[in-house]
Protein backbone atom coordinates (compact mmCIF):
# COMPACT_ATOMS: atom_id res chain seq x y z
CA UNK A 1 0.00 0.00 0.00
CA UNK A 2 1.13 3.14 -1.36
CA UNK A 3 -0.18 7.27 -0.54
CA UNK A 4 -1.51 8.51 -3.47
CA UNK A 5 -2.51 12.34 -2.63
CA UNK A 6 -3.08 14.59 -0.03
CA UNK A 7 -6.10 16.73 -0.61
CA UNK A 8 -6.96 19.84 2.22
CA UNK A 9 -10.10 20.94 2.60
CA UNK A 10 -10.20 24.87 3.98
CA UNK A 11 -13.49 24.62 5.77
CA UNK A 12 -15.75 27.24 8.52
CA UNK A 13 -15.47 28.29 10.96
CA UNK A 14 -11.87 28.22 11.04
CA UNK A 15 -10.28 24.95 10.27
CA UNK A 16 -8.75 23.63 7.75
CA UNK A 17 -8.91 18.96 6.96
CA UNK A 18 -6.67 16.66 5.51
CA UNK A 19 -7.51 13.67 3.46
CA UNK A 20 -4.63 11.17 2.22
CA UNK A 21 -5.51 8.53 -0.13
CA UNK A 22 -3.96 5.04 -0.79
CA UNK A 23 -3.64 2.96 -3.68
CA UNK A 24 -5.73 0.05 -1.49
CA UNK A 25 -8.64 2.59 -1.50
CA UNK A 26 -8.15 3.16 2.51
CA UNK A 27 -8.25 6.81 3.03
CA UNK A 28 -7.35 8.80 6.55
CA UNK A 29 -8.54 11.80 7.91
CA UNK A 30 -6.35 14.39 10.05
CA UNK A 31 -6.87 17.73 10.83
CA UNK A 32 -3.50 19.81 10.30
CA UNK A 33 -4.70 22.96 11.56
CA UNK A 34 -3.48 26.35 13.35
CA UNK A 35 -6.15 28.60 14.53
CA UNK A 36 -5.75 31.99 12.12
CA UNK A 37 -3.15 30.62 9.78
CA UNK A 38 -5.09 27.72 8.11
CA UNK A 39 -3.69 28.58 4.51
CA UNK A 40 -0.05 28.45 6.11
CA UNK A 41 -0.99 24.93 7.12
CA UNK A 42 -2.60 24.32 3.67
CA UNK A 43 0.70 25.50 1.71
CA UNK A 44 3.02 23.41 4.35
CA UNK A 45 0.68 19.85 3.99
CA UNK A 46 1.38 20.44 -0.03
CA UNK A 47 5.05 20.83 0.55
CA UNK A 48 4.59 17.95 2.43
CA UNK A 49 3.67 15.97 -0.60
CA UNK A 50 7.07 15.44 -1.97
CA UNK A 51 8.51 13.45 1.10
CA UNK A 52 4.74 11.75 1.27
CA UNK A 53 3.90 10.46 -1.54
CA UNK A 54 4.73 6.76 -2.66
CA UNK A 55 5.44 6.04 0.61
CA UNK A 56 4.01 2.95 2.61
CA UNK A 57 1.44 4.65 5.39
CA UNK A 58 1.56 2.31 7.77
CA UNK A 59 5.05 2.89 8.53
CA UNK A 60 4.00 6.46 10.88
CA UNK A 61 6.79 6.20 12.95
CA UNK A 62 9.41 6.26 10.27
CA UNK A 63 7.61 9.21 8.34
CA UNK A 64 6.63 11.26 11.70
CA UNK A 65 10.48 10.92 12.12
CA UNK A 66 11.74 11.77 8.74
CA UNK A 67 9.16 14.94 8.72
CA UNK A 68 9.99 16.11 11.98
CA UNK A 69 14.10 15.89 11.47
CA UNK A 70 14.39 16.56 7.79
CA UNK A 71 15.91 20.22 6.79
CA UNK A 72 17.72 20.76 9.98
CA UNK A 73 14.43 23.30 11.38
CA UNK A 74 12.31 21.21 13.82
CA UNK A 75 9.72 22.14 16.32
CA UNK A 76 7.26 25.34 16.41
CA UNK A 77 3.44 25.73 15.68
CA UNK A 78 3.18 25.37 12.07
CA UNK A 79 5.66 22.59 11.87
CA UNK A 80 4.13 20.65 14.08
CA UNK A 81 0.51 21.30 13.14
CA UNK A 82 1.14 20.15 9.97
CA UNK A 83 2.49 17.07 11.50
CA UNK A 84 -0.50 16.58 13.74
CA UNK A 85 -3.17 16.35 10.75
CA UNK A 86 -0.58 13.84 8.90
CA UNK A 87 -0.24 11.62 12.02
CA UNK A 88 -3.43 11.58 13.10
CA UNK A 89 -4.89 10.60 8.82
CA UNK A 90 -2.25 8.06 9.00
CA UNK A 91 -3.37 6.37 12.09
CA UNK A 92 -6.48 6.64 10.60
CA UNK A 93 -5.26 4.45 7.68
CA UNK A 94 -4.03 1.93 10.03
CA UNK A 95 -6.68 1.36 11.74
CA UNK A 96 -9.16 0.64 8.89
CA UNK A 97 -6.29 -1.26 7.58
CA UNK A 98 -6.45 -3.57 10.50
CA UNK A 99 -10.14 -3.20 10.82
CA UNK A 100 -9.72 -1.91 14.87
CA UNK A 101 -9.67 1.82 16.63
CA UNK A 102 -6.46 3.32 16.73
CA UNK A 103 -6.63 2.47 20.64
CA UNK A 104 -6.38 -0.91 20.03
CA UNK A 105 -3.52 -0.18 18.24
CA UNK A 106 -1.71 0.93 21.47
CA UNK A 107 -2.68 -1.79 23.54
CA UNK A 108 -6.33 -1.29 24.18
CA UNK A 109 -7.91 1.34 25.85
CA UNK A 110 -8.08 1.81 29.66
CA UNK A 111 -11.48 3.44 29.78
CA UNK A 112 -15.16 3.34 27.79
CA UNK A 113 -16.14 7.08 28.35
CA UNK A 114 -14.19 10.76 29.40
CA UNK A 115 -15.50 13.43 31.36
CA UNK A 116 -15.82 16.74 28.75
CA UNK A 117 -16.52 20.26 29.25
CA UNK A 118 -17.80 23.32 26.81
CA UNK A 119 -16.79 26.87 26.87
CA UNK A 120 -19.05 29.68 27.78
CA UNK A 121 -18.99 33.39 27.83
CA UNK A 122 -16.78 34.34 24.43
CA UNK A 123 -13.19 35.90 24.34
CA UNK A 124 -15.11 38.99 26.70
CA UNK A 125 -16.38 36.56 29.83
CA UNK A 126 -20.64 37.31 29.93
CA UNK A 127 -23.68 35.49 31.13
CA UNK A 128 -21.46 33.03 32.71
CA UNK A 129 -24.37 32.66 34.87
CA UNK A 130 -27.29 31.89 32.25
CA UNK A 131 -24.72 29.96 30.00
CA UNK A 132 -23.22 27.24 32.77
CA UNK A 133 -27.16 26.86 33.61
CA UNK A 134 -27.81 25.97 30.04
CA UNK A 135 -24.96 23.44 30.23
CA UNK A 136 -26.24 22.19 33.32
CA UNK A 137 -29.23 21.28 31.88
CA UNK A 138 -28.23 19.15 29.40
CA UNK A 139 -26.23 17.19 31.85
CA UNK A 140 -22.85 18.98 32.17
CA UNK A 141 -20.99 19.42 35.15
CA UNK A 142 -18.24 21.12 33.89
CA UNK A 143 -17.60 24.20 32.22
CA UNK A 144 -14.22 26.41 31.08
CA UNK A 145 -14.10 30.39 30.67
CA UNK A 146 -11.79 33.28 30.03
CA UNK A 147 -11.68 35.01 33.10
CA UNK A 148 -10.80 38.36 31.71
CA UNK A 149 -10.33 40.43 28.64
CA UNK A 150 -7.85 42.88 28.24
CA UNK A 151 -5.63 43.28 31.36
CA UNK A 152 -2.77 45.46 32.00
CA UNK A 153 0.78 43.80 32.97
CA UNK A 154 0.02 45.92 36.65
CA UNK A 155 -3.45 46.78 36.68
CA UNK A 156 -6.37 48.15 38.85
CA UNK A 157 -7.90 46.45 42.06
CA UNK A 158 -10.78 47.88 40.47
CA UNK A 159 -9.83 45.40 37.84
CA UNK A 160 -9.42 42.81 40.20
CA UNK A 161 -12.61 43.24 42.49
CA UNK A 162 -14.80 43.20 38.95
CA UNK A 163 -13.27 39.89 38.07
CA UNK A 164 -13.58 38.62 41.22
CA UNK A 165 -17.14 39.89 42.08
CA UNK A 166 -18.21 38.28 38.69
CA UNK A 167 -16.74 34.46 39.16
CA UNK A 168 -18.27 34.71 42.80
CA UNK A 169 -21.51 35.12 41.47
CA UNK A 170 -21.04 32.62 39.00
CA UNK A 171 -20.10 29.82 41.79
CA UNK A 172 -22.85 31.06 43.67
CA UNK A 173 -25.28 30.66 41.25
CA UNK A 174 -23.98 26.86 40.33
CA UNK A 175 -23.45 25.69 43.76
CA UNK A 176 -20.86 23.22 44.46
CA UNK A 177 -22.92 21.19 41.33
CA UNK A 178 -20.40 22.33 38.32
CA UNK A 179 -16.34 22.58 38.31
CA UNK A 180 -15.09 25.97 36.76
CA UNK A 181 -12.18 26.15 34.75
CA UNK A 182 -10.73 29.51 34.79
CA UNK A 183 -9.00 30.71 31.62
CA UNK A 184 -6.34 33.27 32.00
CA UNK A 185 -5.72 32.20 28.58
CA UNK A 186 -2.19 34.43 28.83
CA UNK A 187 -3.51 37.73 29.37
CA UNK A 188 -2.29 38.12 32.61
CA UNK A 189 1.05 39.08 33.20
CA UNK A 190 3.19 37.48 36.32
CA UNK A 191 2.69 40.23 38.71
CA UNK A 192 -1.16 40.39 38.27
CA UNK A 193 -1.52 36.37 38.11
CA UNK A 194 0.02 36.24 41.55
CA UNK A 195 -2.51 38.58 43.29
CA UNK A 196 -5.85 36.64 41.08
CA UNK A 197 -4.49 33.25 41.74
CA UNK A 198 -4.32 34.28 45.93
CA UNK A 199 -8.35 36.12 45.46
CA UNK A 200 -9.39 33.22 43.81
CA UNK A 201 -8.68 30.47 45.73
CA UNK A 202 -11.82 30.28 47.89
CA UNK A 203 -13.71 29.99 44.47
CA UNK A 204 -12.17 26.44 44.17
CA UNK A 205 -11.64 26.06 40.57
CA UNK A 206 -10.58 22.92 38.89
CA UNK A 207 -7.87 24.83 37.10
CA UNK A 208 -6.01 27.80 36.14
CA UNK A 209 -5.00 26.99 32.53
CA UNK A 210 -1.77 29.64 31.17
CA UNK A 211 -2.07 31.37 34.06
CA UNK A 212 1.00 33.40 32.17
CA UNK A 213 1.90 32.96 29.09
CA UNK A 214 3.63 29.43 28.01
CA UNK A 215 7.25 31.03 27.33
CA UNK A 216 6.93 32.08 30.88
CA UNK A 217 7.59 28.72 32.42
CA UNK A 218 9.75 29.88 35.02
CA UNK A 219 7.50 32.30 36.15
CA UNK A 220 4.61 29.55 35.91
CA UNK A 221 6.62 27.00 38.27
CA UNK A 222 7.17 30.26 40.87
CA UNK A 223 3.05 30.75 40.84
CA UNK A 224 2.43 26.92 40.77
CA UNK A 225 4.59 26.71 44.34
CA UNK A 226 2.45 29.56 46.01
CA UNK A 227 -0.92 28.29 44.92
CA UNK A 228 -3.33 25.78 45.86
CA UNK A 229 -4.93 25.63 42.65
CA UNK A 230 -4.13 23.59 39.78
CA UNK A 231 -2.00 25.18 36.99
CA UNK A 232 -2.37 24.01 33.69
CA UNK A 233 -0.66 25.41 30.64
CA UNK A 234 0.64 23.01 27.07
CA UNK A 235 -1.64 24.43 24.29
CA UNK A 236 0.86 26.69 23.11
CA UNK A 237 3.75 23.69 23.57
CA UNK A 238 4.45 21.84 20.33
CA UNK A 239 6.21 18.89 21.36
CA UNK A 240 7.65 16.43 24.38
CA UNK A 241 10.84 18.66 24.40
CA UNK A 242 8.36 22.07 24.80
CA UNK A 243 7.72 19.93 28.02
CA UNK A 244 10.76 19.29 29.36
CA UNK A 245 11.09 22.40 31.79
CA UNK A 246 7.26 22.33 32.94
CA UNK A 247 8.13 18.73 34.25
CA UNK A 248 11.11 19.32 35.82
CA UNK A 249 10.45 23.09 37.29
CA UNK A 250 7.00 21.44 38.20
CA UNK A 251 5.38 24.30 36.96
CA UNK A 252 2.06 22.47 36.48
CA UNK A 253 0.17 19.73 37.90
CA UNK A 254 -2.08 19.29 35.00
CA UNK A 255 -1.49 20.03 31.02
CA UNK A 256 -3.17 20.23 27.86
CA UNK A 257 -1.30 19.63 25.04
CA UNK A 258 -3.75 19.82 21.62
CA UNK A 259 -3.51 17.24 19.44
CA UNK A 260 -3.53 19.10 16.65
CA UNK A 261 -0.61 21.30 17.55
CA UNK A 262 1.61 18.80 19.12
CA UNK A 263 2.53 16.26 16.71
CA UNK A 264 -0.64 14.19 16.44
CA UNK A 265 -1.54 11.11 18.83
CA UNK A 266 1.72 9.70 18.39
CA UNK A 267 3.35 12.70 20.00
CA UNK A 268 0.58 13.17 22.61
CA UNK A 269 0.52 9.63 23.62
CA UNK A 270 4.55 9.71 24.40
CA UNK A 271 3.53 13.15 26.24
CA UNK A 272 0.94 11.55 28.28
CA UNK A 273 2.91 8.62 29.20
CA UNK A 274 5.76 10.73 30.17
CA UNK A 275 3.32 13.54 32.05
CA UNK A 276 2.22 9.86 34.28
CA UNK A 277 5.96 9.37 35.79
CA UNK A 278 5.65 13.10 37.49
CA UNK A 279 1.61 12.44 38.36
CA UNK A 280 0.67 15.31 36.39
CA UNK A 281 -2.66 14.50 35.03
CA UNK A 282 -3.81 15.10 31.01
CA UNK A 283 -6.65 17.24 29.75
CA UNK A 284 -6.16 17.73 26.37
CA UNK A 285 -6.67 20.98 24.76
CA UNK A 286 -9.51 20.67 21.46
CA UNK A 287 -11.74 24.16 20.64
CA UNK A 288 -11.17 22.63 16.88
CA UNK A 289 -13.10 20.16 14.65
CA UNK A 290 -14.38 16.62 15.01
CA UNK A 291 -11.26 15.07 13.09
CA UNK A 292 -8.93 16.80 16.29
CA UNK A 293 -11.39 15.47 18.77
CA UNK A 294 -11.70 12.52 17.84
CA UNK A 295 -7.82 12.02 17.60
CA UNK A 296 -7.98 13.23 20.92
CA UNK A 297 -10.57 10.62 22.10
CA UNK A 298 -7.76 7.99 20.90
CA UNK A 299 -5.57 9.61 23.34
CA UNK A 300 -8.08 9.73 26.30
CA UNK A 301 -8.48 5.92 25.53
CA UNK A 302 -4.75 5.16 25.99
CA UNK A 303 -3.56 7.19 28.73
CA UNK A 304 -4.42 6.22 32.15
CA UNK A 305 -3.97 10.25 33.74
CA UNK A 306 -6.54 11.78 31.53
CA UNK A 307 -9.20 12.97 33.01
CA UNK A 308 -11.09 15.99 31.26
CA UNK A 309 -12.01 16.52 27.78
CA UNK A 310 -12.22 20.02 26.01
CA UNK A 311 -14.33 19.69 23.13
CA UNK A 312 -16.16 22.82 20.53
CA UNK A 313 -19.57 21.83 20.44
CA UNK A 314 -21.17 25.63 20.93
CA UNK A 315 -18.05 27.31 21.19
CA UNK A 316 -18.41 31.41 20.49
CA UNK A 317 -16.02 30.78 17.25
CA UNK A 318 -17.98 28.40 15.56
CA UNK A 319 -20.18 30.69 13.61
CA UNK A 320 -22.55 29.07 10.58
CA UNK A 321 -21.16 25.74 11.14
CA UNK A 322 -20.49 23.57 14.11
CA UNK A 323 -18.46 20.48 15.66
CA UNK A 324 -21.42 17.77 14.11
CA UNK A 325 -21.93 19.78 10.81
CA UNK A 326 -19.10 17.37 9.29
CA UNK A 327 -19.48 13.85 10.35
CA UNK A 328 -22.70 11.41 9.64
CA UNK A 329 -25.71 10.88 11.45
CA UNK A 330 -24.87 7.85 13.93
CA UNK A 331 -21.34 7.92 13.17
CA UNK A 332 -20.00 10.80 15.31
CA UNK A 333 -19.56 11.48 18.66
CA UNK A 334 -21.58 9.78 21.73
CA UNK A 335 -21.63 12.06 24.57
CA UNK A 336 -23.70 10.80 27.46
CA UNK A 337 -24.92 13.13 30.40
CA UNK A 338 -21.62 15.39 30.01
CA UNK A 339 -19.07 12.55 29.44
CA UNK A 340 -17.93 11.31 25.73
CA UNK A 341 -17.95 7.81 24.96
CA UNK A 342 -14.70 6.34 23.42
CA UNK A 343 -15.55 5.25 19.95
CA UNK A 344 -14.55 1.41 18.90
CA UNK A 345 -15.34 2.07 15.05
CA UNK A 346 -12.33 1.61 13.19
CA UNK A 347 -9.07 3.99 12.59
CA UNK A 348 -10.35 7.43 14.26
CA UNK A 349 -14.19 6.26 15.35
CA UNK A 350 -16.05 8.72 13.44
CA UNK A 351 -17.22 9.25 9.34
CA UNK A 352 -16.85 12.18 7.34
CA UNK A 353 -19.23 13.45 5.81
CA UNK A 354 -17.04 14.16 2.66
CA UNK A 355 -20.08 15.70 -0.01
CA UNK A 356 -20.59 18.33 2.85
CA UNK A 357 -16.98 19.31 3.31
CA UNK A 358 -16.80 19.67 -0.35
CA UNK A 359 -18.86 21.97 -0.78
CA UNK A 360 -17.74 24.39 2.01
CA UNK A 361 -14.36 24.17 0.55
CA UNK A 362 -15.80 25.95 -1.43
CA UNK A 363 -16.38 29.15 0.56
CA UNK A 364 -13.58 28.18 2.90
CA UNK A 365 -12.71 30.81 5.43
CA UNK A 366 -10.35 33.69 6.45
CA UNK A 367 -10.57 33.35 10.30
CA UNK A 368 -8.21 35.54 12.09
CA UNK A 369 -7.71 36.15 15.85
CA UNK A 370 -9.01 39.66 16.95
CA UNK A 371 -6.81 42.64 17.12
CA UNK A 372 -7.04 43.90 21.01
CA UNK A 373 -5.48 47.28 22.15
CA UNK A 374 -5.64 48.63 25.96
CA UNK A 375 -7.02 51.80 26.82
CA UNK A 376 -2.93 53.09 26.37
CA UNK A 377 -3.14 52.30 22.57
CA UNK A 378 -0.52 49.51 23.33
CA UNK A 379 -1.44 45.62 21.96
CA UNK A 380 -2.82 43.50 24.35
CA UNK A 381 -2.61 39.65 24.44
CA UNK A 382 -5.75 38.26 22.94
């Protein structure tokens, strides 16, 4: 068995698929994305093609290897997105090749379901309160916001008391019934993470995800000694060497690589794995598509410390289309009072519905990350 082609599919609200075809007839699906620079991705997946094809694609290891070290520059988010939606399309192939999930692949999986959770409130945090009801209702218990918009590297207590005031009524309003998952989502600089991480400690969230931002990891590990709260950062880390330093500064007790950023499930399972010998538990990271999530499902099945399960279904970015939009009716996602079910349908678990991505190729999408400036006219992080 040979690949044949690589065909991306630039599709709303902001991602971008990858298909790669065999001359058995097997094809895989991946999801090579990076969130505002999908035609990057979409140029690198086509340079891709001359190391790609004729090769044999059950051999991942050997071409996650050669695309990783080949041309001296390794490592980074576009790199290593494009890697993701290659891995995760191959596995794909091997597992319909073998007629299994890629889970049983890896030794069989070491759970049947994984607690998820959905976003709420938008980039600008509002009606936490009516939102995380909504969620309740349909039989979450479990939700993750941004905390904050734009904040100053010192800012106001003002600041501080409306942030505060606002997450207090949230918990107040949910009871002890849902776990919150603050964002900081890097907006907050060292100095003001220190003082939100000490006010919001009675609030007892289930994390603080990049409480700073991830280059920050020695600042992290200072915060993640003077806090009770779970710190979680590895969305914006791109592979098990990114991960070195949060290990061994202990700068987190939980992280969240993505999937689709990281190197596929063949760099997240190594990740996880490794993440178990320091008992820091695995939540990976997935505001994408179904293709991501469902690699990331793979994952959950493998590795024994995950635990939570980010997933886009209602997210504030996807606008016209959402998570279900692109796989068939009955062969998606199962997700049972809050928790997804790991799927046991061959290669990835799910079907494409490949008429309808076809024809929103079509449109495709020019999705790019807001431009936010504080009140100073300087750039904020977003």
């Amino acid at each position: 068995m040979k690949i044949t082609d690589l065909k991306t599919y630039l599709v709303a609200p902001r991602w971008l698929f990858l298909k790669i075809e065999t001359s058995e007839g097997i094809s895989g699906w991946g999801e090579p994305v990076l969130e505002g620079h999908a035609e990057t991705l979409e140029a690198k997946i086509d340079e891709f093609k001359d190391f790609l094809i004729g090769r044999d694609p059950l051999l991942i290891e050997d071409i996650w290897q050669l695309l990783y070290r080949n041309g001296c520059y390794r490592g980074g988010p576009v790199l290593m997105s494009a890697i993701s939606g290659i891995d995760m399309a191959l596995w794909d192939i091997k597992g319909k090749f073998h007629t299994v999930p890629i889970h049983s692949l890896f030794g069989g999986k070491v759970r049947n379901k994984i607690r998820s959770y959905c976003w709420i409130g938008g980039d600008r945090p509002s009606n936490l309160i009516t939102q995380a009801l909504k969620l309740k209702a349909q039989g979450f218990d479990a939700v993750k916001f941004n905390i904050c918009a734009e904040l100053k590297i010192v800012d106001t207590y003002k600041k501080v008391d409306e942030i505060i005031t606002k997450l207090s009524d949230l918990r107040q309003a949910v009871g002890v019934s849902m776990d919150l998952a603050f964002d900081f989502h890097g907006r907050v600089h060292a100095p003001m993470a220190r003082i939100l991480l000490k006010e919001l400690e009675h609030l007892r969230p289930i994390f603080v995800e990049d409480a700073v931002v991830s280059t920050q990891i020695d600042a992290m590990a200072d915060l993640a000694h003077s806090t009770s709260i779970p710190l979680v950062i590895g969305e914006r880390l791109h592979s098990r060497y990114d991960f070195k330093r949060v290990f061994e500064t202990r700068a987190a007790s939980i992280i969240n690589p993505d999937t689709a950023h990281v190197g596929g499930i063949s760099e997240m399972v190594r990740i996880g794995h490794w993440a178990e010998a320091y008992d820091v538990a695995l939540a990976p990271h997935c505001p994408l598509g179904p293709i991501a999530l469902a690699a990331c499902l793979q994952v959950d099945a493998i590795c024994h410390n995950a635990f939570l399960q980010e997933q886009s279904l209602g997210i504030h970015y996807n606008q016209g289309n959402d998570l279900l939009d692109y796989v068939m009716p009955d062969a998606g996602f199962n997700l049972v009072k809050g928790s997804l079910m790991i799927p046991d349908r061959p290669g990835l678990g799910i079907e494409i519905n490949e008429e309808f991505v076809y024809e929103q190729s079509l449109r495709g999408h020019r999705w790019r990350a807001p431009v936010w400036r504080h009140s100073d006219g300087s750039i904020s992080e977003w």
